[in-house]
PDB file of N, CA and C in Angstrom:
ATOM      1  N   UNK A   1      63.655 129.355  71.298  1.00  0.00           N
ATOM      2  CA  UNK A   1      64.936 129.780  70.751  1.00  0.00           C
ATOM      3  C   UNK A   1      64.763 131.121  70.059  1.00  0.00           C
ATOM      4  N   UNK A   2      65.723 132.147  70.199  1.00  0.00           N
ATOM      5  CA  UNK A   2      65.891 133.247  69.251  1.00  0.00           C
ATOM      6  C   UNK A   2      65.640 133.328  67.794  1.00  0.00           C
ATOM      7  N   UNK A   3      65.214 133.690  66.884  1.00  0.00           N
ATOM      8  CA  UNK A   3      64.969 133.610  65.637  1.00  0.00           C
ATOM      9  C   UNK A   3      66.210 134.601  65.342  1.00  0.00           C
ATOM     10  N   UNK A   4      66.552 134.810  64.124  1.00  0.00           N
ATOM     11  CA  UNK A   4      67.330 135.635  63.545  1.00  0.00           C
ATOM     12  C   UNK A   4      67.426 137.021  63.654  1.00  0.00           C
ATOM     13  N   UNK A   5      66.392 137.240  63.200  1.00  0.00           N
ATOM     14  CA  UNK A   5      65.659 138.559  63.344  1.00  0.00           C
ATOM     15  C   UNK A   5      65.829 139.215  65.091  1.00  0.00           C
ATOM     16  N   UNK A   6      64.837 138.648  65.509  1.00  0.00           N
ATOM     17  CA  UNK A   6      65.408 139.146  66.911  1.00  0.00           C
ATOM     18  C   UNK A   6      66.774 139.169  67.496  1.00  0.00           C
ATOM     19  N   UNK A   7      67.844 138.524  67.358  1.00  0.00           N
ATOM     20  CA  UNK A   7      68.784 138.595  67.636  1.00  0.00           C
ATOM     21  C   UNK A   7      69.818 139.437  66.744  1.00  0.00           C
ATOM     22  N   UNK A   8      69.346 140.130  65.597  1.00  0.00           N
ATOM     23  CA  UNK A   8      69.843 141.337  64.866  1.00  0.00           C
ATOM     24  C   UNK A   8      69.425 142.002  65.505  1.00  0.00           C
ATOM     25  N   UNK A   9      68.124 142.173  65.800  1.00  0.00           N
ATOM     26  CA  UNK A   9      67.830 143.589  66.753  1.00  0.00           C
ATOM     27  C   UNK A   9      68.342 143.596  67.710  1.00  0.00           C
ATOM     28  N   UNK A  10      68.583 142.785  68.695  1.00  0.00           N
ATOM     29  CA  UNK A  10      68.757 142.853  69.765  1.00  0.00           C
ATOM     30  C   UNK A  10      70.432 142.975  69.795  1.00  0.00           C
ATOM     31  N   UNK A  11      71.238 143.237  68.648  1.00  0.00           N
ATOM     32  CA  UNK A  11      72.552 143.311  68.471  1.00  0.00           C
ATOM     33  C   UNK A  11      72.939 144.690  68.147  1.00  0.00           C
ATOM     34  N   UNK A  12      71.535 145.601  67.864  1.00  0.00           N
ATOM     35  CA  UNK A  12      71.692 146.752  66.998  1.00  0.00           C
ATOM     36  C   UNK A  12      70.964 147.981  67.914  1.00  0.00           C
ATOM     37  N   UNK A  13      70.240 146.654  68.919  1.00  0.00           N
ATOM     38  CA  UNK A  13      69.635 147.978  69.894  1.00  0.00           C
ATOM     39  C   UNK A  13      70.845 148.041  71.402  1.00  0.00           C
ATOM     40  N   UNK A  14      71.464 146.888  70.944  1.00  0.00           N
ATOM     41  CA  UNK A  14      72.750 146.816  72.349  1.00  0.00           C
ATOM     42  C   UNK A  14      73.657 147.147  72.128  1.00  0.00           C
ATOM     43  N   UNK A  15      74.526 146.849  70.877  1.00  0.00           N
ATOM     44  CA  UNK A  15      75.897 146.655  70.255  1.00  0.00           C
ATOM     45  C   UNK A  15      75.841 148.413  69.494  1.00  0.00           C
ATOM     46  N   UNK A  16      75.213 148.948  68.836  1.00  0.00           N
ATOM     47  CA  UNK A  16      75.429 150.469  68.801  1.00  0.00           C
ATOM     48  C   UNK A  16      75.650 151.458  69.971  1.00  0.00           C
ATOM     49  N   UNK A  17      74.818 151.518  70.395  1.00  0.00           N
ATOM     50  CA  UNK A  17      74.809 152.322  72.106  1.00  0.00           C
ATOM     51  C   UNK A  17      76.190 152.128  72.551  1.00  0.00           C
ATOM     52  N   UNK A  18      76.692 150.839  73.075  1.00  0.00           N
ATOM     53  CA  UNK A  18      77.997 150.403  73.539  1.00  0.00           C
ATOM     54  C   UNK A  18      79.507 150.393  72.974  1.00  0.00           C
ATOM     55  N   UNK A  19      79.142 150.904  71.453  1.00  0.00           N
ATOM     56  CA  UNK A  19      80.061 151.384  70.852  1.00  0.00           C
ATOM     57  C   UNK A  19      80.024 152.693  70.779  1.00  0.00           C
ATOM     58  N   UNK A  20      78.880 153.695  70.767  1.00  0.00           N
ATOM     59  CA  UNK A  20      79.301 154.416  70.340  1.00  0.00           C
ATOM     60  C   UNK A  20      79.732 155.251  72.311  1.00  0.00           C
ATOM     61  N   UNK A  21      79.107 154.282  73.020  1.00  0.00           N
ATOM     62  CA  UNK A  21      79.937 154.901  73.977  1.00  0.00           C
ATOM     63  C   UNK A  21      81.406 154.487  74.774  1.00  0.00           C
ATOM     64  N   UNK A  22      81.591 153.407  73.819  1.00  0.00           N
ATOM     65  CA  UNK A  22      83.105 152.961  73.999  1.00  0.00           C
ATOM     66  C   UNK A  22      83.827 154.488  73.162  1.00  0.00           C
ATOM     67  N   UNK A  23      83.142 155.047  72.040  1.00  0.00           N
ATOM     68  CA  UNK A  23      83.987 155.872  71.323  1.00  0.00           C
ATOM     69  C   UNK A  23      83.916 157.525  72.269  1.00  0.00           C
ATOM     70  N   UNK A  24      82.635 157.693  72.864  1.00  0.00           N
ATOM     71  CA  UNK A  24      82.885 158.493  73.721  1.00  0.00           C
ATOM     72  C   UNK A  24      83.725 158.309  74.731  1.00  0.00           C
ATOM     73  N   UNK A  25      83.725 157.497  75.480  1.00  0.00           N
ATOM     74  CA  UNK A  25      85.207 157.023  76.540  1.00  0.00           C
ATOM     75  C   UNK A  25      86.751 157.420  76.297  1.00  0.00           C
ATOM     76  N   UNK A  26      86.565 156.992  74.869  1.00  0.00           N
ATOM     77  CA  UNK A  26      87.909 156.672  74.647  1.00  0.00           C
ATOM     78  C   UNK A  26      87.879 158.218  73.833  1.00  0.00           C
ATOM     79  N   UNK A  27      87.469 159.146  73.637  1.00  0.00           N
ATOM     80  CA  UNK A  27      88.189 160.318  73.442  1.00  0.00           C
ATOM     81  C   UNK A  27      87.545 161.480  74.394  1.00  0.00           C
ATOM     82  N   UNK A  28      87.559 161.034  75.703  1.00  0.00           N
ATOM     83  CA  UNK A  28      87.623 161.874  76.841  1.00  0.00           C
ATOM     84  C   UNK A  28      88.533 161.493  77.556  1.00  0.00           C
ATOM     85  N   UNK A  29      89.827 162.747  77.635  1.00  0.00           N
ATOM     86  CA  UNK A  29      91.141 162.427  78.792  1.00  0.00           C
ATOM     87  C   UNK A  29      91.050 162.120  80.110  1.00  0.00           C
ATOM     88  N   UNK A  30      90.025 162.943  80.748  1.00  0.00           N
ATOM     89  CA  UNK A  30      89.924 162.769  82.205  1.00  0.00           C
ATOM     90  C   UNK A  30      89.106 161.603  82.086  1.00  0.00           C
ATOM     91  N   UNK A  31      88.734 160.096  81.610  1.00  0.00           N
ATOM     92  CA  UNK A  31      88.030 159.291  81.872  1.00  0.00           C
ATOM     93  C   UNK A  31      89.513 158.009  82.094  1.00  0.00           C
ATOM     94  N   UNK A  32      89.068 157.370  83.086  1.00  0.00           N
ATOM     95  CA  UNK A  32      89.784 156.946  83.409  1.00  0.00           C
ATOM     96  C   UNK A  32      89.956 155.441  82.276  1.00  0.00           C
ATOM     97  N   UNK A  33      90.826 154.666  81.851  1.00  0.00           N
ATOM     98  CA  UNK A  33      90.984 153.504  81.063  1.00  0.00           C
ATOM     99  C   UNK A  33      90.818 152.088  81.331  1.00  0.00           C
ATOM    100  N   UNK A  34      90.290 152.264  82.863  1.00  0.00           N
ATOM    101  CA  UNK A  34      89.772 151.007  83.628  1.00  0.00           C
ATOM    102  C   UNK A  34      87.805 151.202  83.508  1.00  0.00           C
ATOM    103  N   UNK A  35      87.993 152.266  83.384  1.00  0.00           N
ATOM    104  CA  UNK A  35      86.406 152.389  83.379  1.00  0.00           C
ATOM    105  C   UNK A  35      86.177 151.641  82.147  1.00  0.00           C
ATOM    106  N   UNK A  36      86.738 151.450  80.978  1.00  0.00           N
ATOM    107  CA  UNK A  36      86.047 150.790  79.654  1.00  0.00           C
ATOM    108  C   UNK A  36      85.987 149.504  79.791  1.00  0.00           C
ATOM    109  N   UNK A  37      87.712 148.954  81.222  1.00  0.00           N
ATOM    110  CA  UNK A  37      87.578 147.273  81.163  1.00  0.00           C
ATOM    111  C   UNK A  37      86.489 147.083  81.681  1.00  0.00           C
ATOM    112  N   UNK A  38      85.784 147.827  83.178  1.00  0.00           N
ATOM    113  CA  UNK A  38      84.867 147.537  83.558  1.00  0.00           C
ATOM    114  C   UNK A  38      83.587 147.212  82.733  1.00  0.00           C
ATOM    115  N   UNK A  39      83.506 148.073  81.623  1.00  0.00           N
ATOM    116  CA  UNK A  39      82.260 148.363  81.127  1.00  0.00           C
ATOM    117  C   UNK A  39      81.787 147.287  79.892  1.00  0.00           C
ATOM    118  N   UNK A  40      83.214 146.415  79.570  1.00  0.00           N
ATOM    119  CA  UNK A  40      83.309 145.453  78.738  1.00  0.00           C
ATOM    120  C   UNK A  40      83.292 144.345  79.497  1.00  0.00           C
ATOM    121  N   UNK A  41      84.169 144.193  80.692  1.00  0.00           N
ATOM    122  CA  UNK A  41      83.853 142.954  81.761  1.00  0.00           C
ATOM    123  C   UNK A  41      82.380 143.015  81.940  1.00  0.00           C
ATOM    124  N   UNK A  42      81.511 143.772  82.426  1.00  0.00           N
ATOM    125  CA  UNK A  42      80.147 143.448  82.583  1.00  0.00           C
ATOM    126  C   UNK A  42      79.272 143.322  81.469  1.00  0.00           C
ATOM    127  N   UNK A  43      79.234 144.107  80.384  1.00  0.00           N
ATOM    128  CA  UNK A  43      78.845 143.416  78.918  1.00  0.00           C
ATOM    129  C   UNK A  43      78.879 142.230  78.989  1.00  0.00           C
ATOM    130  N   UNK A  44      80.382 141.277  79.408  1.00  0.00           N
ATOM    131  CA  UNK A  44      80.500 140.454  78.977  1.00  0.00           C
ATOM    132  C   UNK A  44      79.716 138.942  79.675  1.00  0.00           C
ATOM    133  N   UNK A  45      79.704 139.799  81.206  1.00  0.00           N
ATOM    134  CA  UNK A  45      79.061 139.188  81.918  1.00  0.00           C
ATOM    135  C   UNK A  45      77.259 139.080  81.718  1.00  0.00           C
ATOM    136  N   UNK A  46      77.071 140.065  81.392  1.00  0.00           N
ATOM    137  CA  UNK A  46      75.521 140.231  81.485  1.00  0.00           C
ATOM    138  C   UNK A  46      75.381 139.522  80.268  1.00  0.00           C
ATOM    139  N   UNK A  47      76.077 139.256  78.650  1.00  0.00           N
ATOM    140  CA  UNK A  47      75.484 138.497  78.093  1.00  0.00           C
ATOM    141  C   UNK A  47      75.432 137.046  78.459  1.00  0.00           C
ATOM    142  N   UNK A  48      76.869 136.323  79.236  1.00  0.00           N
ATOM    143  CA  UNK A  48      76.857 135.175  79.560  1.00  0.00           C
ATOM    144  C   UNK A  48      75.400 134.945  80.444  1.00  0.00           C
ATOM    145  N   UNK A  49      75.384 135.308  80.856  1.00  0.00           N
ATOM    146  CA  UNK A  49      73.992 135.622  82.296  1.00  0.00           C
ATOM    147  C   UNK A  49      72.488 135.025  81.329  1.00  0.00           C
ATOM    148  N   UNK A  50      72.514 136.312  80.427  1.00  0.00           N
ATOM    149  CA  UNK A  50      71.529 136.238  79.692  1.00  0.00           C
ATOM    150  C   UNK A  50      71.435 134.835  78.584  1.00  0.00           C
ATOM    151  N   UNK A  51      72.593 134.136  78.141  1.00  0.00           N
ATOM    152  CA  UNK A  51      72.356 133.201  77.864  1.00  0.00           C
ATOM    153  C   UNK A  51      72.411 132.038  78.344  1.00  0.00           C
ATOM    154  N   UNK A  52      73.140 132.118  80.005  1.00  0.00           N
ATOM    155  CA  UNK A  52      72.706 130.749  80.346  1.00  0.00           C
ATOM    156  C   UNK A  52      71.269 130.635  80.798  1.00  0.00           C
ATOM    157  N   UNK A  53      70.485 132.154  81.126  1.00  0.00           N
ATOM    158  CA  UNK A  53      69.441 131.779  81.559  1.00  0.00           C
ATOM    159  C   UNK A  53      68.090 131.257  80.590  1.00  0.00           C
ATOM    160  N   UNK A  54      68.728 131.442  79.512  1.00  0.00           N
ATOM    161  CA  UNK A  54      68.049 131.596  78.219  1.00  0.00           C
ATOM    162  C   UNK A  54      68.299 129.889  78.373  1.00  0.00           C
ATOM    163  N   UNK A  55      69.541 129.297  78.259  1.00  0.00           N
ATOM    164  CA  UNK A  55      69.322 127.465  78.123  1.00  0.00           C
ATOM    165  C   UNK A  55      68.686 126.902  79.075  1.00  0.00           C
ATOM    166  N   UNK A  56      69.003 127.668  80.236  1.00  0.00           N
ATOM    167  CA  UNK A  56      68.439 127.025  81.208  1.00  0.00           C
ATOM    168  C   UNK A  56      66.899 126.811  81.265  1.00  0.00           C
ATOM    169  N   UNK A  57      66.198 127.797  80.671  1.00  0.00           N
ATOM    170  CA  UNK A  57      64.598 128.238  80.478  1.00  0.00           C
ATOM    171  C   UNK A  57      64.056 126.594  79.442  1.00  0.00           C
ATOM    172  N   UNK A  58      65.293 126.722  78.059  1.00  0.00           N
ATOM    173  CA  UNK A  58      64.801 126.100  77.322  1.00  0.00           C
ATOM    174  C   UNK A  58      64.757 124.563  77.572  1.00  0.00           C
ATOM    175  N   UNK A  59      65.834 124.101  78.217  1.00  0.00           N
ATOM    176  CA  UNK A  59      66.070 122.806  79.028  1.00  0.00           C
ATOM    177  C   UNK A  59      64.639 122.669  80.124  1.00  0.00           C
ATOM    178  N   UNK A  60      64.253 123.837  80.835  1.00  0.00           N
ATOM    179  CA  UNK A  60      63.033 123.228  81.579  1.00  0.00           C
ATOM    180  C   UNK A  60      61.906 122.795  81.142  1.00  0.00           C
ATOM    181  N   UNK A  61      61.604 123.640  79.635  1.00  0.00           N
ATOM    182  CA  UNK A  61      60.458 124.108  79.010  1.00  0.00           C
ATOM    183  C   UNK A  61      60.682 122.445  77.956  1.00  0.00           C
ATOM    184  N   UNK A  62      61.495 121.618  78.109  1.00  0.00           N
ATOM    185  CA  UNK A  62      61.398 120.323  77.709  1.00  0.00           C
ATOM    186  C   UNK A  62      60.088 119.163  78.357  1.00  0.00           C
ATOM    187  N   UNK A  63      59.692 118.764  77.372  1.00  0.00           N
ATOM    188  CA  UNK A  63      58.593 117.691  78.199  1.00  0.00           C
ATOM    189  C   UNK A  63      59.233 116.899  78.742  1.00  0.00           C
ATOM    190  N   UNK A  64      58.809 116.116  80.272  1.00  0.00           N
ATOM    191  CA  UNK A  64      60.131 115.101  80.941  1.00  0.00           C
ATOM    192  C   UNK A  64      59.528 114.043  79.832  1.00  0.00           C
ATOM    193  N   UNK A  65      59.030 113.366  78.867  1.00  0.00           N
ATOM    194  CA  UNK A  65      59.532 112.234  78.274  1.00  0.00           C
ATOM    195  C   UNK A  65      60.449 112.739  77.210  1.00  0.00           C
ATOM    196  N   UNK A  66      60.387 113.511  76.813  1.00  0.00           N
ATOM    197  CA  UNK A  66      61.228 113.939  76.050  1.00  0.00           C
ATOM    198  C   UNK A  66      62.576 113.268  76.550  1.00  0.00           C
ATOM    199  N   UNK A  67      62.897 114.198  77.531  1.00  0.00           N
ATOM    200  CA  UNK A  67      63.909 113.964  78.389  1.00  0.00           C
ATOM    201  C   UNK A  67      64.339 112.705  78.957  1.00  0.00           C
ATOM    202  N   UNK A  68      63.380 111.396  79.126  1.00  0.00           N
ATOM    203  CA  UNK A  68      63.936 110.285  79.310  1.00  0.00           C
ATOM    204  C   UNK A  68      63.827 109.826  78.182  1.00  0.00           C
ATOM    205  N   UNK A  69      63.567 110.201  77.058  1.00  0.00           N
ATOM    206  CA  UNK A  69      63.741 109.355  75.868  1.00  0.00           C
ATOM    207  C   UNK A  69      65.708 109.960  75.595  1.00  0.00           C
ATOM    208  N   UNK A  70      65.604 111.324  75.975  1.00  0.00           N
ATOM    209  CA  UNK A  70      67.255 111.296  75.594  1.00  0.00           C
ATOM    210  C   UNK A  70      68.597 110.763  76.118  1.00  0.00           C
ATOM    211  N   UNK A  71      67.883 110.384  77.278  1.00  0.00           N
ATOM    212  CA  UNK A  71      69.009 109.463  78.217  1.00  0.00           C
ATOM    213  C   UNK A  71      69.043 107.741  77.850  1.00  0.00           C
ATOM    214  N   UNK A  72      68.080 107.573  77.063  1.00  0.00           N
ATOM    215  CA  UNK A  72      68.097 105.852  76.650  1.00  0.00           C
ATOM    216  C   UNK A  72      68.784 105.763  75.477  1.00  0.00           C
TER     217      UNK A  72
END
């Protein structure tokens, strides 16, 4: 699982960049205003991505008794 810490960084090394180029976007005229949905639709996608693969990892990385002890 993520600790805290890493997931501040990893909010500050992603989430700055992407703002500050949402703020470049949005005060250049010739840029078109679909380009930002795009650029937020795939953000949005690539984090879903990144965290199902992240449960999915942690669900394997379960011992199987583990795992039949949680179904009884």
């Amino acid at each position: 699982m993520l600790t805290r810490p890493i997931i501040g960084l990893l909010a500050l090394t992603v989430g700055l960049p992407l703002l500050l180029l949402f703020a470049v976007i949005a005060s250049n005229p010739s840029v078109s205003a679909s380009i930002l949905n795009h650029i937020v639709g795939g953000g949005i996608m690539a984090v879903f991505i990144f965290l199902m693969v992240g449960e999915i990892k942690r669900m394997a990385d379960v011992p199987s008794h583990q795992r039949d002890e949680r179904h009884h």
